[in-house]
PDB file of N, CA and C in Angstrom:
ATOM      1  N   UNK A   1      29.524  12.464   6.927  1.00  0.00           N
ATOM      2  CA  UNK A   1      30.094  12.676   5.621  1.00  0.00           C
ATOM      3  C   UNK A   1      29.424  11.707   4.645  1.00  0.00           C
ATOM      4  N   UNK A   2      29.106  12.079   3.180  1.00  0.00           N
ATOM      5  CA  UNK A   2      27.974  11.571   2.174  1.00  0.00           C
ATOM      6  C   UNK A   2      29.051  11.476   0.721  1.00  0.00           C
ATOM      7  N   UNK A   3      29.452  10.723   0.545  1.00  0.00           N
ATOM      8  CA  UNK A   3      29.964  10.438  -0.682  1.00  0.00           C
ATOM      9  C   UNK A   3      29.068   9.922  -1.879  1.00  0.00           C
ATOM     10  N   UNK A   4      29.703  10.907  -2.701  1.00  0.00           N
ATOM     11  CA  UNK A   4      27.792  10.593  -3.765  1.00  0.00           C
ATOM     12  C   UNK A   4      29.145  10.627  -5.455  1.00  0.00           C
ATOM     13  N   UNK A   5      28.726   9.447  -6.024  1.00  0.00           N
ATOM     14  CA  UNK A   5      29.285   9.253  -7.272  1.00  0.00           C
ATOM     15  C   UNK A   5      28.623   9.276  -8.288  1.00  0.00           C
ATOM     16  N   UNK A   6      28.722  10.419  -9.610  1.00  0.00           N
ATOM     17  CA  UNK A   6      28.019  10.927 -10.598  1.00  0.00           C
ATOM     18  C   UNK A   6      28.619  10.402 -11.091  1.00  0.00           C
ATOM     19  N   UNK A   7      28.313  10.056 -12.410  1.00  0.00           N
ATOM     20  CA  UNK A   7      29.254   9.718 -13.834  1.00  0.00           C
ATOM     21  C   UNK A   7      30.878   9.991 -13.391  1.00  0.00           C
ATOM     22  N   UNK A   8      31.049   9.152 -13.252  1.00  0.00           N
ATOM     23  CA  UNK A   8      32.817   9.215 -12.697  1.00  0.00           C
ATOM     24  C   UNK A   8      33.126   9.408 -11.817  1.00  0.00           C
ATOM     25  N   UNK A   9      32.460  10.627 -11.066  1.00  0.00           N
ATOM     26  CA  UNK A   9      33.013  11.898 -10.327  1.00  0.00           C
ATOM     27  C   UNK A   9      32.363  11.679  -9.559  1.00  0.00           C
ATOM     28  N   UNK A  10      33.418  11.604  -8.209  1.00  0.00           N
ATOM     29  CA  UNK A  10      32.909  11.895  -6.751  1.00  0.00           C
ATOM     30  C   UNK A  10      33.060  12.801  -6.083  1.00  0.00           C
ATOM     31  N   UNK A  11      31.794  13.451  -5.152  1.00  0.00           N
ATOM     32  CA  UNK A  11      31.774  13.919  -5.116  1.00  0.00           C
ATOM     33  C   UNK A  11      31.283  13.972  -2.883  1.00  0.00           C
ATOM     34  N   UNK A  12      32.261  14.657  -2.072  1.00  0.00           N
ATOM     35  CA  UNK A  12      32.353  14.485  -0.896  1.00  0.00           C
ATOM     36  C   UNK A  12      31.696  15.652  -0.189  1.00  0.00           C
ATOM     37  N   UNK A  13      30.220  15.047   0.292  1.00  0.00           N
ATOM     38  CA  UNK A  13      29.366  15.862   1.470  1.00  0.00           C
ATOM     39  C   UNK A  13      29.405  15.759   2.835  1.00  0.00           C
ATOM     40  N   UNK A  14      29.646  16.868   3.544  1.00  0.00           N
ATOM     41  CA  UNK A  14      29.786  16.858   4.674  1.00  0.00           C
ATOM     42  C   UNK A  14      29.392  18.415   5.312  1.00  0.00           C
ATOM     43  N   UNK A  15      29.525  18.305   6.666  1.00  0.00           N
ATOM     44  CA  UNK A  15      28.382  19.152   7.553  1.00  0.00           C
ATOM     45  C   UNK A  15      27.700  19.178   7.170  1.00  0.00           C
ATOM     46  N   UNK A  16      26.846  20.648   7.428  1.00  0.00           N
ATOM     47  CA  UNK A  16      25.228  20.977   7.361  1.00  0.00           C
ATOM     48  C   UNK A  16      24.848  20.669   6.015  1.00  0.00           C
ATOM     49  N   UNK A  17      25.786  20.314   4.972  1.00  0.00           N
ATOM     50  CA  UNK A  17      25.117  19.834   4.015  1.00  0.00           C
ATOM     51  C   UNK A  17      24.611  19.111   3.764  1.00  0.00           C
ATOM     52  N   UNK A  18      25.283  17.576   4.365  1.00  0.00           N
ATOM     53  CA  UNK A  18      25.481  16.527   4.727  1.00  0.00           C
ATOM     54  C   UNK A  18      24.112  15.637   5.190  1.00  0.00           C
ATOM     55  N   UNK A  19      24.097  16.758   6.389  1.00  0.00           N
ATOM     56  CA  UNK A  19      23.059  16.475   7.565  1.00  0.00           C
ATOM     57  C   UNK A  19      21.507  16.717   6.663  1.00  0.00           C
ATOM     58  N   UNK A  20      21.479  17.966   5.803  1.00  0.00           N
ATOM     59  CA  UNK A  20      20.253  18.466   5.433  1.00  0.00           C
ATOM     60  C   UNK A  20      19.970  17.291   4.285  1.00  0.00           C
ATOM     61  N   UNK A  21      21.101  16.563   3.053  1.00  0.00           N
ATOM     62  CA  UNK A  21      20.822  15.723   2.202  1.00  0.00           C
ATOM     63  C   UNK A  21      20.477  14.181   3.194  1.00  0.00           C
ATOM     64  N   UNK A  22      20.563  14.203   3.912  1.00  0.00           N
ATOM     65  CA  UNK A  22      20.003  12.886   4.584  1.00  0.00           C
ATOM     66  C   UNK A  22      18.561  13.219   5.330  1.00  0.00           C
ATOM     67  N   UNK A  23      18.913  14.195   5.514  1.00  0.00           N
ATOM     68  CA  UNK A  23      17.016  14.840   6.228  1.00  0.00           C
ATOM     69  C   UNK A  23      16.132  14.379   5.370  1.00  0.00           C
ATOM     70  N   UNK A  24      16.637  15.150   3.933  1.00  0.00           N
ATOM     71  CA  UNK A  24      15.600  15.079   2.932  1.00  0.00           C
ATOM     72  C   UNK A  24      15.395  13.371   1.971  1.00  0.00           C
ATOM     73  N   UNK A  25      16.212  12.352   2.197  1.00  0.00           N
ATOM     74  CA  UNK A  25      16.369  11.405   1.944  1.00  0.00           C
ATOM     75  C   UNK A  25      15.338  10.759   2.811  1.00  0.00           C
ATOM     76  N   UNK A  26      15.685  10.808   4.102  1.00  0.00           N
ATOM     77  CA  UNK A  26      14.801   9.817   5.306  1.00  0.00           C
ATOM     78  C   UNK A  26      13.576  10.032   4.886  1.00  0.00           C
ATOM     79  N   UNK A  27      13.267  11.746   4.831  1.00  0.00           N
ATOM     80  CA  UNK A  27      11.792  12.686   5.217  1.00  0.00           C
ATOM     81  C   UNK A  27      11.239  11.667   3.549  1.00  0.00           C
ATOM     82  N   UNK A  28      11.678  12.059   2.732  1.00  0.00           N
ATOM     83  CA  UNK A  28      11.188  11.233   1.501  1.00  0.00           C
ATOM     84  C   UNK A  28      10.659   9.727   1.495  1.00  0.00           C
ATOM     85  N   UNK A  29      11.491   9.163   2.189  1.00  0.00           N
ATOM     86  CA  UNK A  29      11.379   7.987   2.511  1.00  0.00           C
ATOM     87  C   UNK A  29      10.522   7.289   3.259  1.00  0.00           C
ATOM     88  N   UNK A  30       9.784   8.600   4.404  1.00  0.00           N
ATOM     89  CA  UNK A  30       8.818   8.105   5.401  1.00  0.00           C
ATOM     90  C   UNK A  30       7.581   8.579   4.945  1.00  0.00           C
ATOM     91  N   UNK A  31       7.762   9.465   3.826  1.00  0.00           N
ATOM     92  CA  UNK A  31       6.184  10.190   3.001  1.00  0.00           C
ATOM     93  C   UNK A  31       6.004   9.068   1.763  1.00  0.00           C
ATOM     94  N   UNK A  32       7.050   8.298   1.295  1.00  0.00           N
ATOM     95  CA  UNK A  32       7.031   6.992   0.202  1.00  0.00           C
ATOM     96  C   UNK A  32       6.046   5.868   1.068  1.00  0.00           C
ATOM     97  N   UNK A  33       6.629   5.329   2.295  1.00  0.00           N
ATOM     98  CA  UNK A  33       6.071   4.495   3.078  1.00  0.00           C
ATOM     99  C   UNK A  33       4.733   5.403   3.986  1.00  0.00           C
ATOM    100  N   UNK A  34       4.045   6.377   3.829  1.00  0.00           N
ATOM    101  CA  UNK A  34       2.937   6.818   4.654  1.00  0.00           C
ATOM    102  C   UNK A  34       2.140   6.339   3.331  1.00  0.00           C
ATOM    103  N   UNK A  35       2.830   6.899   2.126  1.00  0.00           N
ATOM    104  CA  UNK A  35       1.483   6.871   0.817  1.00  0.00           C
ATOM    105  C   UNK A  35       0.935   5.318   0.809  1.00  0.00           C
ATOM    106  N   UNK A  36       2.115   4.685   0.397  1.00  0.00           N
ATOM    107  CA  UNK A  36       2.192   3.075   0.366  1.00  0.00           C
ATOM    108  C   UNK A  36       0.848   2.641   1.337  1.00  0.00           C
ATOM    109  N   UNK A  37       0.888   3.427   2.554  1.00  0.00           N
ATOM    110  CA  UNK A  37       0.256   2.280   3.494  1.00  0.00           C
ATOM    111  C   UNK A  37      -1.284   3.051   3.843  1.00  0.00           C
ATOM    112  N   UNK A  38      -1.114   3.915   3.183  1.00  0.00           N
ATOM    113  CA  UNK A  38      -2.694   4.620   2.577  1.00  0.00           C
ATOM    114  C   UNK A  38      -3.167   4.205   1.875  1.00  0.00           C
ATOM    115  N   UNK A  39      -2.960   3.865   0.849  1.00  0.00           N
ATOM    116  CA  UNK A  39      -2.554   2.940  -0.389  1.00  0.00           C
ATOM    117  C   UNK A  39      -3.370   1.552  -0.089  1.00  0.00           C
ATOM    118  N   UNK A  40      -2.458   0.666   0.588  1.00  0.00           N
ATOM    119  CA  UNK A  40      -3.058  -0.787   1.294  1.00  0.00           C
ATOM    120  C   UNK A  40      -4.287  -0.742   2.212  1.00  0.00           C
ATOM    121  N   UNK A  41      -3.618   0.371   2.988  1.00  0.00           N
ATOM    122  CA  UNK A  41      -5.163   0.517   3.848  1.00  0.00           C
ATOM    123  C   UNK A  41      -6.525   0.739   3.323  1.00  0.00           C
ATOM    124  N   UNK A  42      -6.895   1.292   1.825  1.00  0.00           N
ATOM    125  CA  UNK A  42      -7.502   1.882   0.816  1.00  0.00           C
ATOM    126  C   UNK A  42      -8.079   0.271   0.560  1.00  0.00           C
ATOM    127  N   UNK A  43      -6.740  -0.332  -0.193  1.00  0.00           N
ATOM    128  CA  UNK A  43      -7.464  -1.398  -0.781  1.00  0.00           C
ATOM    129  C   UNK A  43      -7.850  -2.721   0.362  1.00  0.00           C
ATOM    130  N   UNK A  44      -7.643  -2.520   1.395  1.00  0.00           N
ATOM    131  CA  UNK A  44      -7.756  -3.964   1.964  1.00  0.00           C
ATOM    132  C   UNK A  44      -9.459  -3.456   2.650  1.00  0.00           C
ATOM    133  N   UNK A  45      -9.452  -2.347   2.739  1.00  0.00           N
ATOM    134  CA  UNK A  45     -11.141  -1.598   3.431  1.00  0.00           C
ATOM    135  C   UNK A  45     -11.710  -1.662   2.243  1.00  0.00           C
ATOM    136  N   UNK A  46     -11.538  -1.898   0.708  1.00  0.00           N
ATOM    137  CA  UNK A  46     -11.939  -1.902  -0.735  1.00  0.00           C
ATOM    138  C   UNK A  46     -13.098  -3.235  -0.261  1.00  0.00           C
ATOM    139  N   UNK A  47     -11.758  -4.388  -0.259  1.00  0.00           N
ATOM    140  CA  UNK A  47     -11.625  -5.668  -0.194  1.00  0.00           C
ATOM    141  C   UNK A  47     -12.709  -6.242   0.910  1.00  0.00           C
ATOM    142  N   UNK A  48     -12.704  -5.237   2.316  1.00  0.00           N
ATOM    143  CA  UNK A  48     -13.453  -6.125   3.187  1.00  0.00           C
ATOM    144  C   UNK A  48     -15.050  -5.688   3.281  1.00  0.00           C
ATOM    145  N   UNK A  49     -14.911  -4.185   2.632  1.00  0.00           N
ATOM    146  CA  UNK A  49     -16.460  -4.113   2.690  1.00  0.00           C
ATOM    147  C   UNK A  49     -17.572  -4.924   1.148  1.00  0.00           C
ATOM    148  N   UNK A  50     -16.603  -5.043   0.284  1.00  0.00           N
ATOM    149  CA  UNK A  50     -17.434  -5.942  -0.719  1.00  0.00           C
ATOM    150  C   UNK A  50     -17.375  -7.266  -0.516  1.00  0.00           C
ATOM    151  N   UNK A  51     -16.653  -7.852   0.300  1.00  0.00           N
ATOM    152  CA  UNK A  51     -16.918  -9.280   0.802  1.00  0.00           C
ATOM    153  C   UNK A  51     -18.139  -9.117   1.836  1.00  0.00           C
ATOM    154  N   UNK A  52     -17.831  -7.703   2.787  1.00  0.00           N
ATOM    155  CA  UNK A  52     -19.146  -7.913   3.913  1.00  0.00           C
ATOM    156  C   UNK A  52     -20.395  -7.930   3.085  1.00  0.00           C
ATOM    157  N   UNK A  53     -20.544  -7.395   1.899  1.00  0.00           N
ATOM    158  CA  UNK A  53     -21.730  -7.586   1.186  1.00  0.00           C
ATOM    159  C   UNK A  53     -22.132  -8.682   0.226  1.00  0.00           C
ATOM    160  N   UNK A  54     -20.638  -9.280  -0.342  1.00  0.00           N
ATOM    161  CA  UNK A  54     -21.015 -10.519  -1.522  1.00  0.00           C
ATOM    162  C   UNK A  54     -21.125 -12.074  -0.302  1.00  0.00           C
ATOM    163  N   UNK A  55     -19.951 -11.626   0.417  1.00  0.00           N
ATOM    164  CA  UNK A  55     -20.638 -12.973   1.247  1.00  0.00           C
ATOM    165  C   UNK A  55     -22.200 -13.616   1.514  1.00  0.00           C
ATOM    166  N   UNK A  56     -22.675 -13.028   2.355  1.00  0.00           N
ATOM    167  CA  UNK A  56     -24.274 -13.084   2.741  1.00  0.00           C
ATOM    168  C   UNK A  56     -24.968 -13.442   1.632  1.00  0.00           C
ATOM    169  N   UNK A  57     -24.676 -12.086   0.596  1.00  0.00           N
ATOM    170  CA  UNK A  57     -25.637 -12.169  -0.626  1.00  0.00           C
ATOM    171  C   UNK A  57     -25.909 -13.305  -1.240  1.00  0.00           C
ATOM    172  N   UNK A  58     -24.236 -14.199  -1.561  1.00  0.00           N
ATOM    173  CA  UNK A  58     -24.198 -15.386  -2.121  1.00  0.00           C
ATOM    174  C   UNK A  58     -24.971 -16.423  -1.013  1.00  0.00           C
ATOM    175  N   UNK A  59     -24.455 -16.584   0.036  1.00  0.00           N
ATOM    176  CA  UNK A  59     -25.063 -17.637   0.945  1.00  0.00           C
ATOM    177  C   UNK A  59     -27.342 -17.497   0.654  1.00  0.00           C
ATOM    178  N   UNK A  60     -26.943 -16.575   0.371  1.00  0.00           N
ATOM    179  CA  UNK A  60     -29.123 -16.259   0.598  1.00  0.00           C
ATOM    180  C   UNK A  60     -29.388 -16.796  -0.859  1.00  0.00           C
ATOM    181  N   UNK A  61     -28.646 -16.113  -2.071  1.00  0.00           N
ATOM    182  CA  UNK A  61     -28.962 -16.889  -3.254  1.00  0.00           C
ATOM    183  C   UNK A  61     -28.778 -18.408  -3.107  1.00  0.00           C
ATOM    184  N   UNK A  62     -27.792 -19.021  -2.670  1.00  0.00           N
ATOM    185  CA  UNK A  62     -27.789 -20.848  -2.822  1.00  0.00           C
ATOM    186  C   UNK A  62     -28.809 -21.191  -1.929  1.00  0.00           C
ATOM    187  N   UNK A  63     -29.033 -20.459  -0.808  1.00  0.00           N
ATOM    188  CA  UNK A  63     -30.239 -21.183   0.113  1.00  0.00           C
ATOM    189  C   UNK A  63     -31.833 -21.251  -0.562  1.00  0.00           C
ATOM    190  N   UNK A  64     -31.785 -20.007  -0.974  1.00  0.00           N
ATOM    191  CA  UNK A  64     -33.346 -19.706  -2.219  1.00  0.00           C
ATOM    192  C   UNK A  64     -32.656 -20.814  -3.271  1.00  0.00           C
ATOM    193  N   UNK A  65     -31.891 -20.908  -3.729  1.00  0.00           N
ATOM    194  CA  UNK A  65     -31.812 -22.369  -5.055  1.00  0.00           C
ATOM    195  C   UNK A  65     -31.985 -23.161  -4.694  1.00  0.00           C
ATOM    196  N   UNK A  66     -31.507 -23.762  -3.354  1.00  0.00           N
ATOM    197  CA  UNK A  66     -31.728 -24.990  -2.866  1.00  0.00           C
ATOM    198  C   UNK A  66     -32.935 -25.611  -2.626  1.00  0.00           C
ATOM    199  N   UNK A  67     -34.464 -23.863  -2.365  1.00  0.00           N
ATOM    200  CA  UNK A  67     -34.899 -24.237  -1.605  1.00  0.00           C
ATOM    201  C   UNK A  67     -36.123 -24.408  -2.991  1.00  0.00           C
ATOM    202  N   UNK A  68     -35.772 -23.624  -4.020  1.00  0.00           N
ATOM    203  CA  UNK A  68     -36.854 -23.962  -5.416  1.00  0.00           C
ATOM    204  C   UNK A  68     -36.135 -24.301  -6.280  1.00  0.00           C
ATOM    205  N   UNK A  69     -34.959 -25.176  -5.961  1.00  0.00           N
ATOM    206  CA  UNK A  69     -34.839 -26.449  -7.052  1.00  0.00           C
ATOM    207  C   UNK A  69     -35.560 -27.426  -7.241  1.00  0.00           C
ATOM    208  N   UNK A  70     -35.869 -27.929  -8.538  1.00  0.00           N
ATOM    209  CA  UNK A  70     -36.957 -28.883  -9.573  1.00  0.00           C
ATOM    210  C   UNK A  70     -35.716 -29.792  -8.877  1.00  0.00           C
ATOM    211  N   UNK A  71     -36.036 -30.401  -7.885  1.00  0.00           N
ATOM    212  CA  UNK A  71     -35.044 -31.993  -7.984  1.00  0.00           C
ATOM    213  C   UNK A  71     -36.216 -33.667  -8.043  1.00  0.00           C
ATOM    214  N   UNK A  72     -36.109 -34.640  -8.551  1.00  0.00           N
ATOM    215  CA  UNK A  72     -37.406 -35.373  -8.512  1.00  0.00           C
ATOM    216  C   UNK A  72     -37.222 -36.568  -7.675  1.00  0.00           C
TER     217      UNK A  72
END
């Protein structure tokens, strides 16, 4: 049984009604949290393949500065 309060008015769900407004609550709820974590998964694979490339890159530029710096 689903007690649901509108502007004032309550309003009392039960059986197959019941059962089907919580289906569609959960089912919503687990397609909110699939997007979400498509979502993160998206940005953290964003995140690790431009580090696999700026890392290195940077380390090779300071080693070439280091290695034709004017120092006297």
């Amino acid at each position: 049984m689903l007690v649901v309060e509108k502007n004032g008015r309550t309003t009392v769900v039960s059986g197959w009604r019941a059962w089907l407004l919580a289906f569609g609550v959960v089912l919503g709820a687990v397609a909110t949290l699939v997007i979400l974590g498509f979502v993160f998964l998206g940005i953290a694979l964003t995140i690790g393949a431009v580090l696999l490339v700026a890392v290195p890159a940077i380390i090779i530029l300071a080693v070439f500065g280091s290695l034709f710096s004017r120092r006297p």
